[in-house]
PDB file of N, CA and C in Angstrom:
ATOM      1  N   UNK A   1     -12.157  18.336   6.988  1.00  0.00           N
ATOM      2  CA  UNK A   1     -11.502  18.717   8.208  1.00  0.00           C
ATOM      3  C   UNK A   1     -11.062  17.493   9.019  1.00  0.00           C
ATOM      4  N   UNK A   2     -12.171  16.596   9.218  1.00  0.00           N
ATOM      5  CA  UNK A   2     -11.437  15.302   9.822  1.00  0.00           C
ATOM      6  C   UNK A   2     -10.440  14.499   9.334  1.00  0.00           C
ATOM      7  N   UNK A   3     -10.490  14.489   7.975  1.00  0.00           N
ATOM      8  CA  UNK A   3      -8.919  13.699   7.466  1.00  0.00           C
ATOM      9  C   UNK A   3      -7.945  14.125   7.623  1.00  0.00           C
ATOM     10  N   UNK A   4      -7.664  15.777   7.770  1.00  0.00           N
ATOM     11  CA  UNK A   4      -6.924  16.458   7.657  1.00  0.00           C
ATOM     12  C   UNK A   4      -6.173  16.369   9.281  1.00  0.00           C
ATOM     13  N   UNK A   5      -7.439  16.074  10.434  1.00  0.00           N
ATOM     14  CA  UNK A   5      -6.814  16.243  12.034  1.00  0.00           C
ATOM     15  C   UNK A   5      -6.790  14.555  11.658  1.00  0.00           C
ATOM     16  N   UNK A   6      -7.273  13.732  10.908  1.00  0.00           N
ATOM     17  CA  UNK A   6      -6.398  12.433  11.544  1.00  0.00           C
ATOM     18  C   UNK A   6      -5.164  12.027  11.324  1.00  0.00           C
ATOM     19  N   UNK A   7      -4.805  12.749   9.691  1.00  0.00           N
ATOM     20  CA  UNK A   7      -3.896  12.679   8.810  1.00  0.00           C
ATOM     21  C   UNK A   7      -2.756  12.948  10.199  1.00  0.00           C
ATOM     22  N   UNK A   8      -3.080  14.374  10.594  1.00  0.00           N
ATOM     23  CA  UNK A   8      -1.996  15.124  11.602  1.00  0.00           C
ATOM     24  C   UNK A   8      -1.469  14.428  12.752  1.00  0.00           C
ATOM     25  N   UNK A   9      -2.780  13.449  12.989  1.00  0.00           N
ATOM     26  CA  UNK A   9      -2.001  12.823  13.915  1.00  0.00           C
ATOM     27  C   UNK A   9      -1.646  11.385  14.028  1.00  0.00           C
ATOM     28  N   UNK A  10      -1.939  10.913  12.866  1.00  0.00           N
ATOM     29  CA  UNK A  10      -0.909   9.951  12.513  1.00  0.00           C
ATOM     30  C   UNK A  10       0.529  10.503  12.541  1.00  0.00           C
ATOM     31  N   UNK A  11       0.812  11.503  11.858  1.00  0.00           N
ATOM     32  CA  UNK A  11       1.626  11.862  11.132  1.00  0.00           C
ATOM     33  C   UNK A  11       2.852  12.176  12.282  1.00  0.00           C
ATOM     34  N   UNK A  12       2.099  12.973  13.992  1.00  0.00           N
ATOM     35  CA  UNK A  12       2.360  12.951  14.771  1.00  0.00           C
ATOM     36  C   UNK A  12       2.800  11.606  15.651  1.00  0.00           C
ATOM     37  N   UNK A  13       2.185  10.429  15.637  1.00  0.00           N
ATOM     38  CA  UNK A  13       2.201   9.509  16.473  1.00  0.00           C
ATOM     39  C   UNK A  13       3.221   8.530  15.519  1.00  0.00           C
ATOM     40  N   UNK A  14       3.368   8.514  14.281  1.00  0.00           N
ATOM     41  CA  UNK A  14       4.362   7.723  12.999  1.00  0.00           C
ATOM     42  C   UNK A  14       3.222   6.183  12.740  1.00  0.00           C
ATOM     43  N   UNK A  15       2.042   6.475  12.808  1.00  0.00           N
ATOM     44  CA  UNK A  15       1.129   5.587  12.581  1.00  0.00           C
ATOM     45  C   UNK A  15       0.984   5.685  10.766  1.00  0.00           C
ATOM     46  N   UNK A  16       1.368   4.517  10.278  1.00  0.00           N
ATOM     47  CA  UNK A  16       0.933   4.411   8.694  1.00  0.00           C
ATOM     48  C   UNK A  16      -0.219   3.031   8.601  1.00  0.00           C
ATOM     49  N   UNK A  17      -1.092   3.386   8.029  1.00  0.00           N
ATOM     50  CA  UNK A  17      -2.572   2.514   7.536  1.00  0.00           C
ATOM     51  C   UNK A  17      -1.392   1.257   6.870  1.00  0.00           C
ATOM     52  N   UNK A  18      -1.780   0.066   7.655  1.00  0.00           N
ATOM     53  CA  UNK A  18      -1.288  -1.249   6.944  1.00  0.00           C
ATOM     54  C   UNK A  18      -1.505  -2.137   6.736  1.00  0.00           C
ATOM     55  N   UNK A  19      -1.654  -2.649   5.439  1.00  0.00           N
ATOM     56  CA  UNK A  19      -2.240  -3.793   4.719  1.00  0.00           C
ATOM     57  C   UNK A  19      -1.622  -5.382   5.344  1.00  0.00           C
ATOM     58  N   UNK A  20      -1.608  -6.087   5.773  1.00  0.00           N
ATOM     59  CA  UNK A  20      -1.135  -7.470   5.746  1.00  0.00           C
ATOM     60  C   UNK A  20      -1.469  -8.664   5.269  1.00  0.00           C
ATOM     61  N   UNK A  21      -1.328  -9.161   3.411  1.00  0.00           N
ATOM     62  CA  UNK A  21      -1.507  -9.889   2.977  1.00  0.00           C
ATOM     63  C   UNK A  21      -1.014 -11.138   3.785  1.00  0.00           C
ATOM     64  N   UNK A  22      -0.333 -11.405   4.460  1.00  0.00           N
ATOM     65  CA  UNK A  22       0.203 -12.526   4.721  1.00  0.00           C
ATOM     66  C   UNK A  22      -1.138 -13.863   4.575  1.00  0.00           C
ATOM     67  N   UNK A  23      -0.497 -14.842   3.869  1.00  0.00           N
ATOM     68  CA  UNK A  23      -1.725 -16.235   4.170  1.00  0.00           C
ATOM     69  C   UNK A  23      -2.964 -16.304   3.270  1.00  0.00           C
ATOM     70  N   UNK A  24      -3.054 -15.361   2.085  1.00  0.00           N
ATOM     71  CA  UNK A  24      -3.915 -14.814   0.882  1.00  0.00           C
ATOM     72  C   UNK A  24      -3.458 -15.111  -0.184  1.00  0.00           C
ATOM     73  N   UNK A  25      -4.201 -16.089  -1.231  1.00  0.00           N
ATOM     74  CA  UNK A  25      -3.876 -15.923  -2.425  1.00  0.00           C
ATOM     75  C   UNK A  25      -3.517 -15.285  -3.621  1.00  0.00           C
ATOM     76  N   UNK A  26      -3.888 -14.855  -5.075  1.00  0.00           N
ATOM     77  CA  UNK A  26      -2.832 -14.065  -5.759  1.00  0.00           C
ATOM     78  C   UNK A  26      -3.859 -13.395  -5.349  1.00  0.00           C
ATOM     79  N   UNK A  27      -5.285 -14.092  -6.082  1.00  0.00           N
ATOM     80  CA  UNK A  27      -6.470 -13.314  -6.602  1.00  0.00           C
ATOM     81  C   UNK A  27      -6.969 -12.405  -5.347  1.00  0.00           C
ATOM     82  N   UNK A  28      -6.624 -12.861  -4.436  1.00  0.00           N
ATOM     83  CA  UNK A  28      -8.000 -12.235  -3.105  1.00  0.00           C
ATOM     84  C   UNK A  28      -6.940 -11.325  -2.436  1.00  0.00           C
ATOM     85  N   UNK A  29      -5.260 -11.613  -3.054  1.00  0.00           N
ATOM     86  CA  UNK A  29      -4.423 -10.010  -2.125  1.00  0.00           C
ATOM     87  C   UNK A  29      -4.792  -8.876  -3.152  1.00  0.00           C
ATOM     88  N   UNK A  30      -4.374  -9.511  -4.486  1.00  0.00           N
ATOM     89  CA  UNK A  30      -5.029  -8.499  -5.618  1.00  0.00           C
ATOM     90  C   UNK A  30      -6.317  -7.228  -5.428  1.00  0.00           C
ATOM     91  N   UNK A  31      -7.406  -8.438  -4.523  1.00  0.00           N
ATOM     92  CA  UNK A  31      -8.787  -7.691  -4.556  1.00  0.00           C
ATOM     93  C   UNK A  31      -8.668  -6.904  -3.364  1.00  0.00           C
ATOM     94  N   UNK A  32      -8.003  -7.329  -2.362  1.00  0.00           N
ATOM     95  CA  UNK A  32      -8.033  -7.144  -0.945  1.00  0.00           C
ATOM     96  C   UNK A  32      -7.280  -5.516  -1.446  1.00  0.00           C
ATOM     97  N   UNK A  33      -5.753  -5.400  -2.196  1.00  0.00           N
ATOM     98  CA  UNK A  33      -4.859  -4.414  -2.275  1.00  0.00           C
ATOM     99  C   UNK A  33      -5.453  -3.074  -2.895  1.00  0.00           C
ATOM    100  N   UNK A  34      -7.168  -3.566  -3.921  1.00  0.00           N
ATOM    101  CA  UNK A  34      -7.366  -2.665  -4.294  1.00  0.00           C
ATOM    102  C   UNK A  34      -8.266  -2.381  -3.838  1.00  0.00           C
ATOM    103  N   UNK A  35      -8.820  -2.620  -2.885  1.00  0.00           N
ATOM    104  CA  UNK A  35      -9.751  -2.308  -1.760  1.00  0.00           C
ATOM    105  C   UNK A  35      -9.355  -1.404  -1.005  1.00  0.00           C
ATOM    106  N   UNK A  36      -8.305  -1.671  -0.419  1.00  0.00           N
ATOM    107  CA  UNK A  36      -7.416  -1.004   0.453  1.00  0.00           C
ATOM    108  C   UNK A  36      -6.365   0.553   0.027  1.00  0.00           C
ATOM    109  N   UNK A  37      -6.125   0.421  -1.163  1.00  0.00           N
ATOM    110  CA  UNK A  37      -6.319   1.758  -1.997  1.00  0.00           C
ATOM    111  C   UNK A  37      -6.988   2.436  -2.053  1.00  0.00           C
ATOM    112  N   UNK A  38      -8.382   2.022  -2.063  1.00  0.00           N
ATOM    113  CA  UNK A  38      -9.300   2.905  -2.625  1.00  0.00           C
ATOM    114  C   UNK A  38      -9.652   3.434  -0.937  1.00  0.00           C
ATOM    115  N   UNK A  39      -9.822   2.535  -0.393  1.00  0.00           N
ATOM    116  CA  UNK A  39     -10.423   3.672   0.941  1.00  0.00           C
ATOM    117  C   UNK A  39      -9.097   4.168   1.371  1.00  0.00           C
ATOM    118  N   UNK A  40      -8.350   3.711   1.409  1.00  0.00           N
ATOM    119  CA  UNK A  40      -7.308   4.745   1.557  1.00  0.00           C
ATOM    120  C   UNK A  40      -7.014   6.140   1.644  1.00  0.00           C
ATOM    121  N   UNK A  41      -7.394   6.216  -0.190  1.00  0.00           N
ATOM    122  CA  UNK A  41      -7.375   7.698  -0.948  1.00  0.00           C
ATOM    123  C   UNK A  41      -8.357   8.334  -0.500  1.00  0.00           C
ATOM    124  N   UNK A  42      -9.686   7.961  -0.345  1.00  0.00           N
ATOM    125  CA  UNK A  42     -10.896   8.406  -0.131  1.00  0.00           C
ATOM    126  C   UNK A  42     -11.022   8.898   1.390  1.00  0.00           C
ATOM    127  N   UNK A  43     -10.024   8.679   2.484  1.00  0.00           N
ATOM    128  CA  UNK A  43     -10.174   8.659   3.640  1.00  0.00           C
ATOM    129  C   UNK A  43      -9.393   9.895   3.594  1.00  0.00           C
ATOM    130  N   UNK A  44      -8.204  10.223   2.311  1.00  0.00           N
ATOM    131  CA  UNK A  44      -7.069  11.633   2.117  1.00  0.00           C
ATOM    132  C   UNK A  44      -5.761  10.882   2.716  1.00  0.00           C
ATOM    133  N   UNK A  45      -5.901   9.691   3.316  1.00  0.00           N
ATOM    134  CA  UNK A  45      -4.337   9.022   3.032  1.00  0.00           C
ATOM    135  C   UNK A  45      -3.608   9.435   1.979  1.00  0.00           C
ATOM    136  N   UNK A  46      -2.322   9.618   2.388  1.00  0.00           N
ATOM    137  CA  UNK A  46      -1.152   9.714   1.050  1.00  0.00           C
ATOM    138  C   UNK A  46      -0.533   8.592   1.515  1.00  0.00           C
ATOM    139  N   UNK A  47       0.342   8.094   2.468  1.00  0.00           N
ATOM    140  CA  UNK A  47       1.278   7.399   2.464  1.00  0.00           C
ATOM    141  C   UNK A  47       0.678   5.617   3.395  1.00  0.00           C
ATOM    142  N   UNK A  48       0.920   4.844   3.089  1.00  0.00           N
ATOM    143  CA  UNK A  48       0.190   3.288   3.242  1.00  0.00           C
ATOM    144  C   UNK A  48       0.959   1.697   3.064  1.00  0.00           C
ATOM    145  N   UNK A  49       1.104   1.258   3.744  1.00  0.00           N
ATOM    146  CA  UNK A  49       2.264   0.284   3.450  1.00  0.00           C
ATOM    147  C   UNK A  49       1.521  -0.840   3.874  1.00  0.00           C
ATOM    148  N   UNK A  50       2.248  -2.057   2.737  1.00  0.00           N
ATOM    149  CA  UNK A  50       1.479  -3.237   2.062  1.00  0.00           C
ATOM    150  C   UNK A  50       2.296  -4.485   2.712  1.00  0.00           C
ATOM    151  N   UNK A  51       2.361  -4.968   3.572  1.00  0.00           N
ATOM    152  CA  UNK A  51       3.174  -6.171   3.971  1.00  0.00           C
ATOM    153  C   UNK A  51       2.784  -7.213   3.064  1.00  0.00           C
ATOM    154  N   UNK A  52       3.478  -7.805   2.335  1.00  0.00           N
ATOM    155  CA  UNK A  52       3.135  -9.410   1.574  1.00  0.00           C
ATOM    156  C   UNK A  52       4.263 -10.542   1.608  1.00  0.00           C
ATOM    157  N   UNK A  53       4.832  -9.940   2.496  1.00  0.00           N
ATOM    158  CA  UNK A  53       6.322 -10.901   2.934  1.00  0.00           C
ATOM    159  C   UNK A  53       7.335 -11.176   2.014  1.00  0.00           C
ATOM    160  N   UNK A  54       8.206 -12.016   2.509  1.00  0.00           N
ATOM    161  CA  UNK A  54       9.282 -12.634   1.954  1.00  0.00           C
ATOM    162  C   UNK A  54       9.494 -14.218   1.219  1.00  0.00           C
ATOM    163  N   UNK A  55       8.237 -15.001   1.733  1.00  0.00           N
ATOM    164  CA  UNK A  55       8.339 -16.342   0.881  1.00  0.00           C
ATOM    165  C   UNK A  55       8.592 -17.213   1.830  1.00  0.00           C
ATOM    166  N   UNK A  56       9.266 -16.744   3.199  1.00  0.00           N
ATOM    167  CA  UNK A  56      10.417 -17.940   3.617  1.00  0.00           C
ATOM    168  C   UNK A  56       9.133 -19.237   3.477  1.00  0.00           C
ATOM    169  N   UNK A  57       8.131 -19.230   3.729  1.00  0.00           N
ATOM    170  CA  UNK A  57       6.862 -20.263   4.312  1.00  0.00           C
ATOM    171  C   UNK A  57       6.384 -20.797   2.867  1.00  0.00           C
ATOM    172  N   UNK A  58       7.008 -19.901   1.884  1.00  0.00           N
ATOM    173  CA  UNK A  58       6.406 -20.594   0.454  1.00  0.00           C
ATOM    174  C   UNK A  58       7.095 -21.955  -0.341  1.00  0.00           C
ATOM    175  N   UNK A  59       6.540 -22.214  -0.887  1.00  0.00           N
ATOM    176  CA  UNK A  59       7.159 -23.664  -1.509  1.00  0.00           C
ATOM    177  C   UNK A  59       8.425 -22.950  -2.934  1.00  0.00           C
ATOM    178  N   UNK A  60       9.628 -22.867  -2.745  1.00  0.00           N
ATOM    179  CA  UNK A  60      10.632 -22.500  -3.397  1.00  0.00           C
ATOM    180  C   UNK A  60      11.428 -21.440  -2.528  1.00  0.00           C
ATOM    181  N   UNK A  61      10.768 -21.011  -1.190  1.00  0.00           N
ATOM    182  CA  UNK A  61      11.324 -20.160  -0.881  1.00  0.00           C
ATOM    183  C   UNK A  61      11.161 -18.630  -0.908  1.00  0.00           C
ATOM    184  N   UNK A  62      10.599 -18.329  -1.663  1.00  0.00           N
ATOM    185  CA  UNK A  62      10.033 -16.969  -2.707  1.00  0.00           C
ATOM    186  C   UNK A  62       8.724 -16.661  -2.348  1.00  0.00           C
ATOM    187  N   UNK A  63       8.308 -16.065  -1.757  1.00  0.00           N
ATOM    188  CA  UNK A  63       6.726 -16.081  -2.158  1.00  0.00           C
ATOM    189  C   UNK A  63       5.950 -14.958  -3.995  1.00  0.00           C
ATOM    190  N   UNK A  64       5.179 -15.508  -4.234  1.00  0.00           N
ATOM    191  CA  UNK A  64       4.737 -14.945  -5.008  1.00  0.00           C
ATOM    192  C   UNK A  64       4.094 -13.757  -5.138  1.00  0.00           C
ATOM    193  N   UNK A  65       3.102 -13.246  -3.888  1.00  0.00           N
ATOM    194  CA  UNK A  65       2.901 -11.863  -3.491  1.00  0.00           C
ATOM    195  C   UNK A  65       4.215 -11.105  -3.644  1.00  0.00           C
ATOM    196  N   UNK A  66       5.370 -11.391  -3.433  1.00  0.00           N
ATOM    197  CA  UNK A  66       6.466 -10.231  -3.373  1.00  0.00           C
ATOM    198  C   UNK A  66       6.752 -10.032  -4.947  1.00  0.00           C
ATOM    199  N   UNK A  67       6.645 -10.726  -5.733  1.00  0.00           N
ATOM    200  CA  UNK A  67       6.981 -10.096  -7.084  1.00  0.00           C
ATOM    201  C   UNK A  67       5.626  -9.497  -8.349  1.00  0.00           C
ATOM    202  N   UNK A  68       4.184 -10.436  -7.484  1.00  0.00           N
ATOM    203  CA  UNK A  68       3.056 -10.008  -7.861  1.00  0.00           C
ATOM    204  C   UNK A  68       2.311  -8.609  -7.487  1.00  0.00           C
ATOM    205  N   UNK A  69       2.539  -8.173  -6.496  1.00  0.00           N
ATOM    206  CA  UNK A  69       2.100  -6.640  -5.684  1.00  0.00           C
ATOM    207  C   UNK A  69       3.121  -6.151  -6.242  1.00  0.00           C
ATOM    208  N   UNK A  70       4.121  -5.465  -6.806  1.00  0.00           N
ATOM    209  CA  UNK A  70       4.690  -4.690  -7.119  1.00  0.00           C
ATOM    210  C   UNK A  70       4.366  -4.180  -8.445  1.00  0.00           C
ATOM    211  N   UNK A  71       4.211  -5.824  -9.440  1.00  0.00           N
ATOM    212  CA  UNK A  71       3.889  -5.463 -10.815  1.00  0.00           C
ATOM    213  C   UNK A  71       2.330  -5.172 -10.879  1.00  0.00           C
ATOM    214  N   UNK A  72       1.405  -5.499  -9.681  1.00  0.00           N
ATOM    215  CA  UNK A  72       0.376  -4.457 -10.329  1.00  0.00           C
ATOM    216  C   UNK A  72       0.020  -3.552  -9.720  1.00  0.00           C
ATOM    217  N   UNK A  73       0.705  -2.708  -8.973  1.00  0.00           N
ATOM    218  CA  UNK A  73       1.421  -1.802  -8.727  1.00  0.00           C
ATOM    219  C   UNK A  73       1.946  -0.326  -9.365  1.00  0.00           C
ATOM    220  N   UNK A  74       2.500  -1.285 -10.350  1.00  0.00           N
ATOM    221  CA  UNK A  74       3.051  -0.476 -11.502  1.00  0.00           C
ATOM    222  C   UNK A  74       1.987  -0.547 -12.589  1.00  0.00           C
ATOM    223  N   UNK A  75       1.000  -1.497 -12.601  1.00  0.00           N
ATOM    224  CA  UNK A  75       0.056  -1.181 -14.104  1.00  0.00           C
ATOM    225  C   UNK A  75      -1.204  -0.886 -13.352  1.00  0.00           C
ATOM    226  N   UNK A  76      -2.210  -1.888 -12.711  1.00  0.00           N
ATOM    227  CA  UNK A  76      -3.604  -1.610 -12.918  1.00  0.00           C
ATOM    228  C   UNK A  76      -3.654  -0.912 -11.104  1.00  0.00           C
ATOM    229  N   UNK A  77      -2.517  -0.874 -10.701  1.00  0.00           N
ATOM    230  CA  UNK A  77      -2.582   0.239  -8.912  1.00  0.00           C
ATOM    231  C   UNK A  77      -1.843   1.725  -9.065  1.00  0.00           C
ATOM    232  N   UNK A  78      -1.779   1.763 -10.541  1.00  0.00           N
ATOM    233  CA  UNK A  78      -1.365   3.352 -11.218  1.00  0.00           C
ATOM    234  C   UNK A  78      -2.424   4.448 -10.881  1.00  0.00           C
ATOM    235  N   UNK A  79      -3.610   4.182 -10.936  1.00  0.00           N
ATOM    236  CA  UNK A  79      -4.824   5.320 -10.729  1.00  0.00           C
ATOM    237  C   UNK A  79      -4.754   5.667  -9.371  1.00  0.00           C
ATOM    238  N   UNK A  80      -4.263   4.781  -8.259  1.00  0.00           N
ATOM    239  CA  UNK A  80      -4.374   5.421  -7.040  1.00  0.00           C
ATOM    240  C   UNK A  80      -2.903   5.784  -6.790  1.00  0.00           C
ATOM    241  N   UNK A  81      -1.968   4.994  -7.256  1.00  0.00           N
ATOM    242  CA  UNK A  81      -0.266   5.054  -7.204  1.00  0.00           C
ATOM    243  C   UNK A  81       0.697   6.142  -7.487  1.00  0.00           C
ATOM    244  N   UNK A  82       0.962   7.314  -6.221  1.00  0.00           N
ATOM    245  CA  UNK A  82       2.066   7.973  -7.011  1.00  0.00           C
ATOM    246  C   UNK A  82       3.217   7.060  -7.623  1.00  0.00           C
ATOM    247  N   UNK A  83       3.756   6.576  -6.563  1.00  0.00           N
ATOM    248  CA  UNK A  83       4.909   5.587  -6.398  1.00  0.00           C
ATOM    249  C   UNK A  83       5.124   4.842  -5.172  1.00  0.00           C
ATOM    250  N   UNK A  84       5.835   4.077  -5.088  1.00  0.00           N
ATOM    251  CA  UNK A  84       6.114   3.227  -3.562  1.00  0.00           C
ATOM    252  C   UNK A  84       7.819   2.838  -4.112  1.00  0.00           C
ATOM    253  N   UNK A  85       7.690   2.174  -2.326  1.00  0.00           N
ATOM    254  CA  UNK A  85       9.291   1.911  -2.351  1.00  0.00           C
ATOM    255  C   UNK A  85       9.348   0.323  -1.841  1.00  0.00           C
ATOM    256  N   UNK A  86      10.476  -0.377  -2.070  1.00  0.00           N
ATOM    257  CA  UNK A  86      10.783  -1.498  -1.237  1.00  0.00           C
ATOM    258  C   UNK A  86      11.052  -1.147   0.034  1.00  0.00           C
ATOM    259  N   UNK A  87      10.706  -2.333   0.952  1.00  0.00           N
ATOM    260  CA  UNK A  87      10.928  -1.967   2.287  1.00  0.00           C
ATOM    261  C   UNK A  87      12.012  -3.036   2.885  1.00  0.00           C
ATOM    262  N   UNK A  88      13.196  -2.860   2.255  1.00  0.00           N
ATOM    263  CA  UNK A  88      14.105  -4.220   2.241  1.00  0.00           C
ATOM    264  C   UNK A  88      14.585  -4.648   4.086  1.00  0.00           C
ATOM    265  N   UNK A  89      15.126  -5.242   4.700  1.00  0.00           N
ATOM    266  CA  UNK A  89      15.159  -5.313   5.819  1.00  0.00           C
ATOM    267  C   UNK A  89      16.845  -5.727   6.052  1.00  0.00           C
ATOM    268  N   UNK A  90      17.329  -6.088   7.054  1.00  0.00           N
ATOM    269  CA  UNK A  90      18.568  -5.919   6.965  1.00  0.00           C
ATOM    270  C   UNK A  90      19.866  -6.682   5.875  1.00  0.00           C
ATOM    271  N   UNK A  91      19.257  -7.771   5.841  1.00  0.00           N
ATOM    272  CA  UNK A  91      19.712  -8.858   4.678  1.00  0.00           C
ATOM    273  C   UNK A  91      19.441  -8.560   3.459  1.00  0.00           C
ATOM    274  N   UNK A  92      18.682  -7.270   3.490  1.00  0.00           N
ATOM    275  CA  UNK A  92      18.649  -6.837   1.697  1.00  0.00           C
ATOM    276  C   UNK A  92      17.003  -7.497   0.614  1.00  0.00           C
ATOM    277  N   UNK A  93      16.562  -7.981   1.672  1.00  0.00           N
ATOM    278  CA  UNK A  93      15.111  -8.943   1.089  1.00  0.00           C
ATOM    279  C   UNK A  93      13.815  -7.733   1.974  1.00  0.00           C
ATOM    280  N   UNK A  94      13.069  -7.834   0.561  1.00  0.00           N
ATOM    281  CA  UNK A  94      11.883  -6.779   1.060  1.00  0.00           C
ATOM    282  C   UNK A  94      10.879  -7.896   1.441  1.00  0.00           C
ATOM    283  N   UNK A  95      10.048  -7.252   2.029  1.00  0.00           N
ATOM    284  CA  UNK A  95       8.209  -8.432   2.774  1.00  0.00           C
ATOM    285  C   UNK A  95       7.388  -7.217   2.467  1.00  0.00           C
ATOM    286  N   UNK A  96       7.918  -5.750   2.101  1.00  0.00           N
ATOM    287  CA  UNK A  96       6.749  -4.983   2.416  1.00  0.00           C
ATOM    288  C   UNK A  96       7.400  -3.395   1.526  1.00  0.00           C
ATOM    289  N   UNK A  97       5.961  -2.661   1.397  1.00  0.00           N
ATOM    290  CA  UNK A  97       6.193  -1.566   0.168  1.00  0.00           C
ATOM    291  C   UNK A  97       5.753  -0.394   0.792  1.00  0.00           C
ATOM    292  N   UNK A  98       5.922   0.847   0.829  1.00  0.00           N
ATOM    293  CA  UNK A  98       5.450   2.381   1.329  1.00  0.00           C
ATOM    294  C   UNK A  98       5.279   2.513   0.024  1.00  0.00           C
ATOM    295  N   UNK A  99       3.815   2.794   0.267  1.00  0.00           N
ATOM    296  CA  UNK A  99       3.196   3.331  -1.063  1.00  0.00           C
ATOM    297  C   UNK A  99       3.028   4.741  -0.632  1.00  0.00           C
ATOM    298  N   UNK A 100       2.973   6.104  -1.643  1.00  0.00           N
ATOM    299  CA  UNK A 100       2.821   7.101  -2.171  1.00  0.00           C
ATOM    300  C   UNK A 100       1.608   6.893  -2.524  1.00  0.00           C
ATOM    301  N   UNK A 101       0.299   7.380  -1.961  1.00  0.00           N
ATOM    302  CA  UNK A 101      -0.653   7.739  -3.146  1.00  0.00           C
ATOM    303  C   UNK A 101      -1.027   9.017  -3.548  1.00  0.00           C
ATOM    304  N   UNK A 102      -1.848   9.068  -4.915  1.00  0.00           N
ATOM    305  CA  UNK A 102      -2.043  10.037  -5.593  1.00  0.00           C
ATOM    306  C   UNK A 102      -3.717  10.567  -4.646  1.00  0.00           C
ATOM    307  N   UNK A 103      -3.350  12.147  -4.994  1.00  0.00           N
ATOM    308  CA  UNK A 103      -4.669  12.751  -4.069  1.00  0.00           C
ATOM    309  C   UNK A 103      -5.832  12.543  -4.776  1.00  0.00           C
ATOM    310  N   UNK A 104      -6.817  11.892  -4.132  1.00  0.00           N
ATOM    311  CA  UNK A 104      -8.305  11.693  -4.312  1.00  0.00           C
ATOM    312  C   UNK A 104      -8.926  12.986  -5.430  1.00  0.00           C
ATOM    313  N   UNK A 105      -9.721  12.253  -5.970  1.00  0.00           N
ATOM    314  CA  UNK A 105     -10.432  13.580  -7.128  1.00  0.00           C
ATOM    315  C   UNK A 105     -10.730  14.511  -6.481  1.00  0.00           C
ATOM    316  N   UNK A 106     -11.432  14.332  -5.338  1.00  0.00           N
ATOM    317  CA  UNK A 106     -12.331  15.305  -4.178  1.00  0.00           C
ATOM    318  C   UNK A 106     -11.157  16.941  -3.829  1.00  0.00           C
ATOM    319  N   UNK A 107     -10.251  15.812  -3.494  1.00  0.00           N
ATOM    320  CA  UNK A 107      -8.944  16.765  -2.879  1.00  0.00           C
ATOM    321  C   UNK A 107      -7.597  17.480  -4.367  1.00  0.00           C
ATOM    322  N   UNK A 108      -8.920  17.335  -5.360  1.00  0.00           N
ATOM    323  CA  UNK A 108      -7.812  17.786  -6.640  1.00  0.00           C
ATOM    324  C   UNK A 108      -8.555  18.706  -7.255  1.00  0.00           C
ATOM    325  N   UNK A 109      -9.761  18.608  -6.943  1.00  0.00           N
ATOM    326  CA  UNK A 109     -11.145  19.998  -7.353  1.00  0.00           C
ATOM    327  C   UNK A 109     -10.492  21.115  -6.730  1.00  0.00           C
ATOM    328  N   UNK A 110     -10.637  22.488  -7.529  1.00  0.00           N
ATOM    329  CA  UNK A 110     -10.475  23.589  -6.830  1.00  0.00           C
ATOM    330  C   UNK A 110     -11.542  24.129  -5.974  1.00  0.00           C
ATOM    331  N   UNK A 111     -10.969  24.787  -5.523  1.00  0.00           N
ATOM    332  CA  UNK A 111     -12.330  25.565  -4.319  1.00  0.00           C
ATOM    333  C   UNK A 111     -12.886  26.342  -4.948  1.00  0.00           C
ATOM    334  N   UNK A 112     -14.133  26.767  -4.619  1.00  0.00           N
ATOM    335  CA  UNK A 112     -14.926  28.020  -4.973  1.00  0.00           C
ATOM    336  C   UNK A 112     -14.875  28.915  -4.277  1.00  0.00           C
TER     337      UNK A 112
END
């Protein structure tokens, strides 16, 4: 019942649960992202967005979180992952992802 009235009023207020890798290495956004999944789902979150920027502060320009969070994402952030989207900004360059997640086991049991 409580996820369900907080869910509502996020949902009401346009509040989404958000991650901000910024200033984190590969390994510790990696651990941090699947941390943050998991209570996520477990809290009955569906929808969650991952800021890991654009690079400008990285050495080439690029940062590496933006092409690393997506691809695991797509392989080992599949169990909690419906899908997500880029969150490109006006120049066409994403910093950040709306993730889709998949409903918690709890909330996929039928009722008795």
């Amino acid at each position: 019942m409580w996820n369900e009235l907080r869910s509502a009023l996020r949902d009401l207020l346009g509040i989404t649960p958000t991650l901000d890798l910024h200033g984190l290495g590969v390994k510790e956004a990696l651990a941090t992202t699947e941390e943050f999944l998991r209570h996520a789902q477990s809290q009955g979150d569906r929808v969650v967005r991952i800021v890991y920027g654009k690079g400008h502060g990285s050495p080439g320009g690029k940062g590496v979180l933006r092409d690393v969070i997506p691809h695991w994402l797509d392989n080992e952030g599949a169990r909690w992952v419906e899908r997500y989207q880029r969150l490109p900004d006006e120049s066409g360059a994403d910093g950040s992802v709306k993730i889709f997640l998949r409903p918690s086991p709890k909330e996929r049991e039928p009722e008795n």
